[in-house]
C-alpha atoms as a PDB file:
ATOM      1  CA  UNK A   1     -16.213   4.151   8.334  1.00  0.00           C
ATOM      2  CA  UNK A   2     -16.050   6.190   5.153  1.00  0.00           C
ATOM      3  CA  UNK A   3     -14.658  10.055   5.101  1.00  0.00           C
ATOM      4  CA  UNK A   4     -14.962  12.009   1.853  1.00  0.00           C
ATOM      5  CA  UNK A   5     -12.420  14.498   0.897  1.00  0.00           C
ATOM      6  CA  UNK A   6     -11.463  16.485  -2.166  1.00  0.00           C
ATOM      7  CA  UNK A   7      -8.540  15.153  -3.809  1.00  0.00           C
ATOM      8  CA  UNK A   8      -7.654  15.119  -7.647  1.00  0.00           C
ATOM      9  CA  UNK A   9      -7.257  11.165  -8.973  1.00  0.00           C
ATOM     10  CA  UNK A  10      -4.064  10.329 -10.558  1.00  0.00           C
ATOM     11  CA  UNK A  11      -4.494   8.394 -14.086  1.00  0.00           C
ATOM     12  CA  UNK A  12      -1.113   6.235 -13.293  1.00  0.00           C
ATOM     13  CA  UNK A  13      -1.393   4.250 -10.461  1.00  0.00           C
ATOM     14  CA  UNK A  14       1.676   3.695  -8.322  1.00  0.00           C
ATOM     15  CA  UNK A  15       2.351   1.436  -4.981  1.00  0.00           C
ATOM     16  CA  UNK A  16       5.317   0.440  -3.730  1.00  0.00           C
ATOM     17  CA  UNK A  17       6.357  -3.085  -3.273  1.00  0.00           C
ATOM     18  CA  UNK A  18       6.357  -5.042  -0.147  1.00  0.00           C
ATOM     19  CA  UNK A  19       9.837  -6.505  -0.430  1.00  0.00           C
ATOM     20  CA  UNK A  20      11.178  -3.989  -1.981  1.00  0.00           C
ATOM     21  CA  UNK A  21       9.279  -0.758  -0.815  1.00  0.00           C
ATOM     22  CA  UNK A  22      12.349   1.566  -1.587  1.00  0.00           C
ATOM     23  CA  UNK A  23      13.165   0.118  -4.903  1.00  0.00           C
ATOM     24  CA  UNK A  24      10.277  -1.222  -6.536  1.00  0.00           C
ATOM     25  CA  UNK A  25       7.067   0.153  -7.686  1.00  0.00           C
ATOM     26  CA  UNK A  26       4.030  -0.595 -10.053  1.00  0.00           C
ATOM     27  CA  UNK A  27       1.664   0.952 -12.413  1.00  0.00           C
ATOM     28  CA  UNK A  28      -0.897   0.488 -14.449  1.00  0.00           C
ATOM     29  CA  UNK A  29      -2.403   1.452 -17.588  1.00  0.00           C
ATOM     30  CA  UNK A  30      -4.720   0.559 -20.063  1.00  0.00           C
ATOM     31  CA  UNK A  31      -3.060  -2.573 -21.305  1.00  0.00           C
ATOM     32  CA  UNK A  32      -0.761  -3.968 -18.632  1.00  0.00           C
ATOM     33  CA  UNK A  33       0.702  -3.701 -15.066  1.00  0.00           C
ATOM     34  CA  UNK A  34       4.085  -2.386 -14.833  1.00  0.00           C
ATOM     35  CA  UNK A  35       6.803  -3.183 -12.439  1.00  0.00           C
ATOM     36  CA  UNK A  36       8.754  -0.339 -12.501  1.00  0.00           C
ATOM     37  CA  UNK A  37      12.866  -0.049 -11.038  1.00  0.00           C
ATOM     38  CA  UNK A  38      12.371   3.199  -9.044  1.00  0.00           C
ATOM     39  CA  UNK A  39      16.457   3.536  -9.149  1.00  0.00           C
ATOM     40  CA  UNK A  40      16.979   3.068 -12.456  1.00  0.00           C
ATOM     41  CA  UNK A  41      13.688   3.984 -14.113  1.00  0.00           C
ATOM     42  CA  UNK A  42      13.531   0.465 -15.782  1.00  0.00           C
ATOM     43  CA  UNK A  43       9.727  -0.325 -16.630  1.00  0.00           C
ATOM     44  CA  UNK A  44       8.701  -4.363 -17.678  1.00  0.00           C
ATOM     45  CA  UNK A  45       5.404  -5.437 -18.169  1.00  0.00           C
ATOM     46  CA  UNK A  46       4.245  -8.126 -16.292  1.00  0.00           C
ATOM     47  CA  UNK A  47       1.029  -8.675 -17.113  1.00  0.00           C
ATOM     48  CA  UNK A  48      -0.574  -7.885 -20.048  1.00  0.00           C
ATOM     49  CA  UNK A  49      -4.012  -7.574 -22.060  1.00  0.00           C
ATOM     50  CA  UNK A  50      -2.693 -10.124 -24.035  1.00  0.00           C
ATOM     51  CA  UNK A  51      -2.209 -12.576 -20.751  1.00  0.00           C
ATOM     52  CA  UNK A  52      -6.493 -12.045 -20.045  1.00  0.00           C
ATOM     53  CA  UNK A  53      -7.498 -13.400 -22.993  1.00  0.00           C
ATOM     54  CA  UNK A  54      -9.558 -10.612 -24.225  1.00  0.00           C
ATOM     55  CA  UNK A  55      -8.882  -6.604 -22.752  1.00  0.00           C
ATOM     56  CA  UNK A  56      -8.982  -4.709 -19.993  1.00  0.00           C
ATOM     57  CA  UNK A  57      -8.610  -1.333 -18.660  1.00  0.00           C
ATOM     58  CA  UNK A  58      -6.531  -1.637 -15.491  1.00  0.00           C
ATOM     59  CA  UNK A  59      -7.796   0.732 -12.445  1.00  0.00           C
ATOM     60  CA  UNK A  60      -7.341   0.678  -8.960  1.00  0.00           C
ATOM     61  CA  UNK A  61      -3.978  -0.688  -8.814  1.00  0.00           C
ATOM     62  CA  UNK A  62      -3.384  -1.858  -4.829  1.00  0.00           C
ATOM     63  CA  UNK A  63      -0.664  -4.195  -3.016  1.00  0.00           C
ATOM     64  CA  UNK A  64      -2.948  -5.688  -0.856  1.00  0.00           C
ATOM     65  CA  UNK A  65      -0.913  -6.704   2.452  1.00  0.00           C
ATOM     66  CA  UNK A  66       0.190  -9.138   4.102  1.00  0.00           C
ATOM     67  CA  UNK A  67      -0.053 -10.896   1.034  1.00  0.00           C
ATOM     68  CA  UNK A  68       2.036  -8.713  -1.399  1.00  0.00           C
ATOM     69  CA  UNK A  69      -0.284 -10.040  -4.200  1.00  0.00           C
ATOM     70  CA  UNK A  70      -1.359  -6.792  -6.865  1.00  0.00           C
ATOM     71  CA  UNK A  71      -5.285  -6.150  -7.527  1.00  0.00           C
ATOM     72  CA  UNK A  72      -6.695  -3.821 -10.063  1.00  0.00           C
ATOM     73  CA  UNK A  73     -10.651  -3.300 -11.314  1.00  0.00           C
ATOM     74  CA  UNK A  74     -11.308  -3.615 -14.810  1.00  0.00           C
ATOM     75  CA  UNK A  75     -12.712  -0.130 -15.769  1.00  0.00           C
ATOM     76  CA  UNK A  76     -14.188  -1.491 -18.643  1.00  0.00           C
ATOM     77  CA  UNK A  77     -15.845  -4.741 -16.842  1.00  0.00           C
ATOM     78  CA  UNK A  78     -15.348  -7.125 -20.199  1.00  0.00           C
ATOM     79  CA  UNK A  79     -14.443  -9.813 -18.945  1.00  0.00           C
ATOM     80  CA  UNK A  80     -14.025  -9.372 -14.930  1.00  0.00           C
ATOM     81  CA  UNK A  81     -14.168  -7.195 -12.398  1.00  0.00           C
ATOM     82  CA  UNK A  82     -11.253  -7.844 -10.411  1.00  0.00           C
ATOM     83  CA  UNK A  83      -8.140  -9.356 -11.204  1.00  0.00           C
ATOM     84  CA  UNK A  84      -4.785 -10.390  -9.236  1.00  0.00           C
ATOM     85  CA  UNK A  85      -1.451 -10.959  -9.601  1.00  0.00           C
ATOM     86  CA  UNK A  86       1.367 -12.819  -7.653  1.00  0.00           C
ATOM     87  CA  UNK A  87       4.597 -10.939  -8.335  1.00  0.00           C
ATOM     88  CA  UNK A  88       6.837 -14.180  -6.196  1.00  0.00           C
ATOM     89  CA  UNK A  89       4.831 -16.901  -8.408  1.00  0.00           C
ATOM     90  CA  UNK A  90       4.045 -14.683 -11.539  1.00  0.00           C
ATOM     91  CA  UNK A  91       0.756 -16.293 -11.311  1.00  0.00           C
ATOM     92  CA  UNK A  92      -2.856 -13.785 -12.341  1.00  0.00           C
ATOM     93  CA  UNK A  93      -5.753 -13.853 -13.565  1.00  0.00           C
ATOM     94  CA  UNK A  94      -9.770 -12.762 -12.252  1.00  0.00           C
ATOM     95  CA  UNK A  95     -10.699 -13.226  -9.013  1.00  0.00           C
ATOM     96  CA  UNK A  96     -14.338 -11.711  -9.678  1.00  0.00           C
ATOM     97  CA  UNK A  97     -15.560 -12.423 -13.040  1.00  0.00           C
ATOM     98  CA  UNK A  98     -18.216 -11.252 -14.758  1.00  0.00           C
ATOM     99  CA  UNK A  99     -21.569 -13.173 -14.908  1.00  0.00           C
ATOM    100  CA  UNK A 100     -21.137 -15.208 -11.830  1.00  0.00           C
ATOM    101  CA  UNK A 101     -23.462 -14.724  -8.753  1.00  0.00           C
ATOM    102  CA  UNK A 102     -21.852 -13.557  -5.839  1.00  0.00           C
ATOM    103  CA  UNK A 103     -23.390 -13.151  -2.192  1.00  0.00           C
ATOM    104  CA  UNK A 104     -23.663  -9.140  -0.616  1.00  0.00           C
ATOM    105  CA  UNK A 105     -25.154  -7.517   1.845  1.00  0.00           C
ATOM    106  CA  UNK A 106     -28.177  -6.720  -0.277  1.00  0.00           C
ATOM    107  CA  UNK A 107     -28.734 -10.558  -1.284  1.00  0.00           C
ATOM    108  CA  UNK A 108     -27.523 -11.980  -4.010  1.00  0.00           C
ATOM    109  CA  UNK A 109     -25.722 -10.343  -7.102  1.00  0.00           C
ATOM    110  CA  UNK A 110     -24.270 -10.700 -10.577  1.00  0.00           C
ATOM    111  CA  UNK A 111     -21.228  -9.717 -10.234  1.00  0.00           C
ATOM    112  CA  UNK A 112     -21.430  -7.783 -13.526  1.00  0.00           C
ATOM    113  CA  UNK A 113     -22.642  -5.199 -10.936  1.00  0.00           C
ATOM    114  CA  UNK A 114     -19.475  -4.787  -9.920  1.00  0.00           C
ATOM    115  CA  UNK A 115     -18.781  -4.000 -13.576  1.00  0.00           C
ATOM    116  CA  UNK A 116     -16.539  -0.534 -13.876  1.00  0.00           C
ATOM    117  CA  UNK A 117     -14.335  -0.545 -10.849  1.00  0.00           C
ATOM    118  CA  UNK A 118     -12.616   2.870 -10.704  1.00  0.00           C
ATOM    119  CA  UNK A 119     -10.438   2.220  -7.010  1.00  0.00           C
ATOM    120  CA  UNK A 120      -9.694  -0.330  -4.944  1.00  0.00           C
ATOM    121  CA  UNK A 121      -8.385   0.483  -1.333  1.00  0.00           C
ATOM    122  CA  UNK A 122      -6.721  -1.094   1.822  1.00  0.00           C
ATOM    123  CA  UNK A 123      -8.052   0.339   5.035  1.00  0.00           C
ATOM    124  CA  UNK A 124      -4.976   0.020   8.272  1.00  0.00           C
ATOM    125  CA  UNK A 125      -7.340  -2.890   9.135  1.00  0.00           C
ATOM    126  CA  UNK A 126      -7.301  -4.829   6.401  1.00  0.00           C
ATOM    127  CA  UNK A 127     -10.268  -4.168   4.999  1.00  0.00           C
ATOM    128  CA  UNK A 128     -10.555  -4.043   1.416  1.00  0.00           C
ATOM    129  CA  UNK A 129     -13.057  -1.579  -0.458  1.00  0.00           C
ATOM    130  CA  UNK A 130     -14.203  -0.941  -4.434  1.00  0.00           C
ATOM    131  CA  UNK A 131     -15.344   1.651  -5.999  1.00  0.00           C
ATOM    132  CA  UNK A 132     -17.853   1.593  -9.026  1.00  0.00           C
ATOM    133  CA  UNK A 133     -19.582   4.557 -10.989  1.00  0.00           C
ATOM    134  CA  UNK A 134     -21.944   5.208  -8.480  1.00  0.00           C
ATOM    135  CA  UNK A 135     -21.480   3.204  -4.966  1.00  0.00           C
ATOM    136  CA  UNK A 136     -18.560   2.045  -2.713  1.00  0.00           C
ATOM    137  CA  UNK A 137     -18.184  -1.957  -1.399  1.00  0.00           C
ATOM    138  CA  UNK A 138     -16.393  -3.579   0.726  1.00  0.00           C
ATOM    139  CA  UNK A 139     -15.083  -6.845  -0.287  1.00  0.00           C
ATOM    140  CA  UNK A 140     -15.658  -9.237   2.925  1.00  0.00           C
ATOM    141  CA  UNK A 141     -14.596 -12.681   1.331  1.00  0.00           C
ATOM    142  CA  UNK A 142     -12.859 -13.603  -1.890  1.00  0.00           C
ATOM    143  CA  UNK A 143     -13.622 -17.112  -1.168  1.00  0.00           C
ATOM    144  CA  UNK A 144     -16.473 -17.341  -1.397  1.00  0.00           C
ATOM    145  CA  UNK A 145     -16.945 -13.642  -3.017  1.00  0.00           C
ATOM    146  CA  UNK A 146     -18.914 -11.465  -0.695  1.00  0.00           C
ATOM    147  CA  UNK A 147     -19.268  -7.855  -0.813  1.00  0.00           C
ATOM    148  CA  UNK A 148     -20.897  -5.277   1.070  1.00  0.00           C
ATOM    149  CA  UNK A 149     -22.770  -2.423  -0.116  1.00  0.00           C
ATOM    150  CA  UNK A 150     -21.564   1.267   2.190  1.00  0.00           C
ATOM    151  CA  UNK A 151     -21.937   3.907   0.050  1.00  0.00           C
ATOM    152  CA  UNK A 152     -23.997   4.675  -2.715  1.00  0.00           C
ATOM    153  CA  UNK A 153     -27.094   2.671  -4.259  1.00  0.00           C
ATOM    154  CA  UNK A 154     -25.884  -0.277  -6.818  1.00  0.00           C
ATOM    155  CA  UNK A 155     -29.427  -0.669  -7.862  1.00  0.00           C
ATOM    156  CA  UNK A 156     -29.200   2.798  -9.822  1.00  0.00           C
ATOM    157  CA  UNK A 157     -27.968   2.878 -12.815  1.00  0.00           C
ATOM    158  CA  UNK A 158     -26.877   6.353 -12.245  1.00  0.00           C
ATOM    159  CA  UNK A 159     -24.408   8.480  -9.734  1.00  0.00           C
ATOM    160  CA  UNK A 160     -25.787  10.853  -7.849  1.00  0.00           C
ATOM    161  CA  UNK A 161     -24.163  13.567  -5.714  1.00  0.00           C
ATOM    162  CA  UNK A 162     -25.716  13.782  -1.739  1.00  0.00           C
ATOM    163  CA  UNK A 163     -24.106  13.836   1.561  1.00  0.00           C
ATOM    164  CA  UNK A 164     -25.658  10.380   3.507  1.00  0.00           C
ATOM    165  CA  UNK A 165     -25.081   6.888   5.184  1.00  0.00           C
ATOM    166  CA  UNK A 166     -25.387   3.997   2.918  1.00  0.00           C
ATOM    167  CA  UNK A 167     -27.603   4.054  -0.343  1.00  0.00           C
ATOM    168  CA  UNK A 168     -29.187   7.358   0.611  1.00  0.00           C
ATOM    169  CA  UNK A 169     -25.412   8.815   0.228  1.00  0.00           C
ATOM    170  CA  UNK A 170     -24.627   9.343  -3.548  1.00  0.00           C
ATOM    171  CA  UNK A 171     -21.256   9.187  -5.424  1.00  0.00           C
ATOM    172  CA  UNK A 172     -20.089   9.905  -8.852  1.00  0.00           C
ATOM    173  CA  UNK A 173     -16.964   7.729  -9.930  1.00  0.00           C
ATOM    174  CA  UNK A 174     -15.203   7.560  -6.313  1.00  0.00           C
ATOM    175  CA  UNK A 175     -11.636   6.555  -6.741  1.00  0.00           C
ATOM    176  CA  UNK A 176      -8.451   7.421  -5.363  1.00  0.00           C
ATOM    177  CA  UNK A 177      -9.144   5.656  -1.805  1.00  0.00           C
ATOM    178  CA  UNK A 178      -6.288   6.335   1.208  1.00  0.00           C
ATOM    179  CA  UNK A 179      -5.943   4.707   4.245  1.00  0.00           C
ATOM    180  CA  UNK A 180      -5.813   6.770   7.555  1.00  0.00           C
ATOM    181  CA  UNK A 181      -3.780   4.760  10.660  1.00  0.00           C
ATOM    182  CA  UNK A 182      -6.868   4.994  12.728  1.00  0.00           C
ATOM    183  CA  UNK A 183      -9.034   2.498  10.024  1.00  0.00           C
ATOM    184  CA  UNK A 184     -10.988   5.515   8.802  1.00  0.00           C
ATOM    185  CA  UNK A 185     -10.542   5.587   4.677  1.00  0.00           C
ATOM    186  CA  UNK A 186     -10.443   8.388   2.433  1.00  0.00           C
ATOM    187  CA  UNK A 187     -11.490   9.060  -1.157  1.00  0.00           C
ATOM    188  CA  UNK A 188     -11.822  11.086  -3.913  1.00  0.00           C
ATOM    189  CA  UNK A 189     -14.916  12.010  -6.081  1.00  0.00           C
ATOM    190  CA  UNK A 190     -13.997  12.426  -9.221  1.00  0.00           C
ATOM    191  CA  UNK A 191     -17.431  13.968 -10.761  1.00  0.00           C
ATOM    192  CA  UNK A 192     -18.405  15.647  -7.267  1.00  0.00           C
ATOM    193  CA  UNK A 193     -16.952  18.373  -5.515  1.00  0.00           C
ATOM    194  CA  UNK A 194     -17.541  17.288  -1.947  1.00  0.00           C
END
């Protein structure tokens, strides 16, 4: 279940670390993800534009647990969608890229659909959600990739600005998600005022 609320959306993303939650944090920006030394203020970049072989424009940033492992949407969609990153093994790369087919709740998909993504969230249950332009997903499966459609209509190619369930609601750039302990998640619209 989806609640909307006003909120403003912060243009540095920050999350704290599993291991390290009172230490460690990281950001993102438009050319790499930051691990940041909360103590000492000590920023390193450890992953970079260079590192995708092309650009992106990291958004979304979210410690996924129980994994620990970093996600972030490429708000440009160049070259994929989503990407991840293993701070233990230093390992990354896309985990949705663009021009493959992926299977969703509406049937099948390029995943260049998912092109844009503005937030990615963690509900208290472990469900994982995107945000685009103009709808809201949830990811089901990363293996295979399978996403379903909750908010919004990903056949439009525009937002659109309505209270409803589904496609017949309409969002315009919903980012900023935050979990609630009861599984209900939160977000904010950036273009709307709902």
């Amino acid at each position: 279940k989806i609640s909307v609320a006003i909120a403003a959306t912060l243009a540095l993303a920050l999350v704290a670390a599993l291991a390290h939650a009172k230490v460690t944090g990281f950001a993102a920006d438009d050319s790499s993800i930051w691990k940041i030394d909360m103590e000492t203020g000590g920023a390193e970049s450890i992953y970079a534009t260079a590192n995708s072989g092309g650009s992106f424009y990291a958004t979304g940033l979210q410690m996924l647990f129980p994994t620990g492992n970093l996600v972030w949407g490429d708000g440009y969609g160049n070259q994929a969608t989503i990407w991840s990153y293993d701070p233990v093994t230093k390992a990354g790369g896309p985990v949705i890229s663009t021009g493959t087919m992926i299977a969703s709740s509406i049937g099948e998909v390029e995943a260049g659909s998912l092109a844009e993504v503005w937030g990615i969230g963690q509900s208290s249950t472990g469900r994982i959600y995107v945000s685009t332009s103009h709808y809201i997903a949830e990811i089901v499966s990363f293996e295979p990739v399978e996403v379903a459609f909750i908010a919004g209509d990903p056949s439009a190619s525009t937002s659109g600005s309505a209270d409803g369930v589904g496609t017949d609601a309409g969002v315009d750039y919903p980012a900023g998600f935050a979990a609630a302990a009861d599984g209900d998640m939160y977000f904010a619209d950036v273009s709307n005022e709902f």
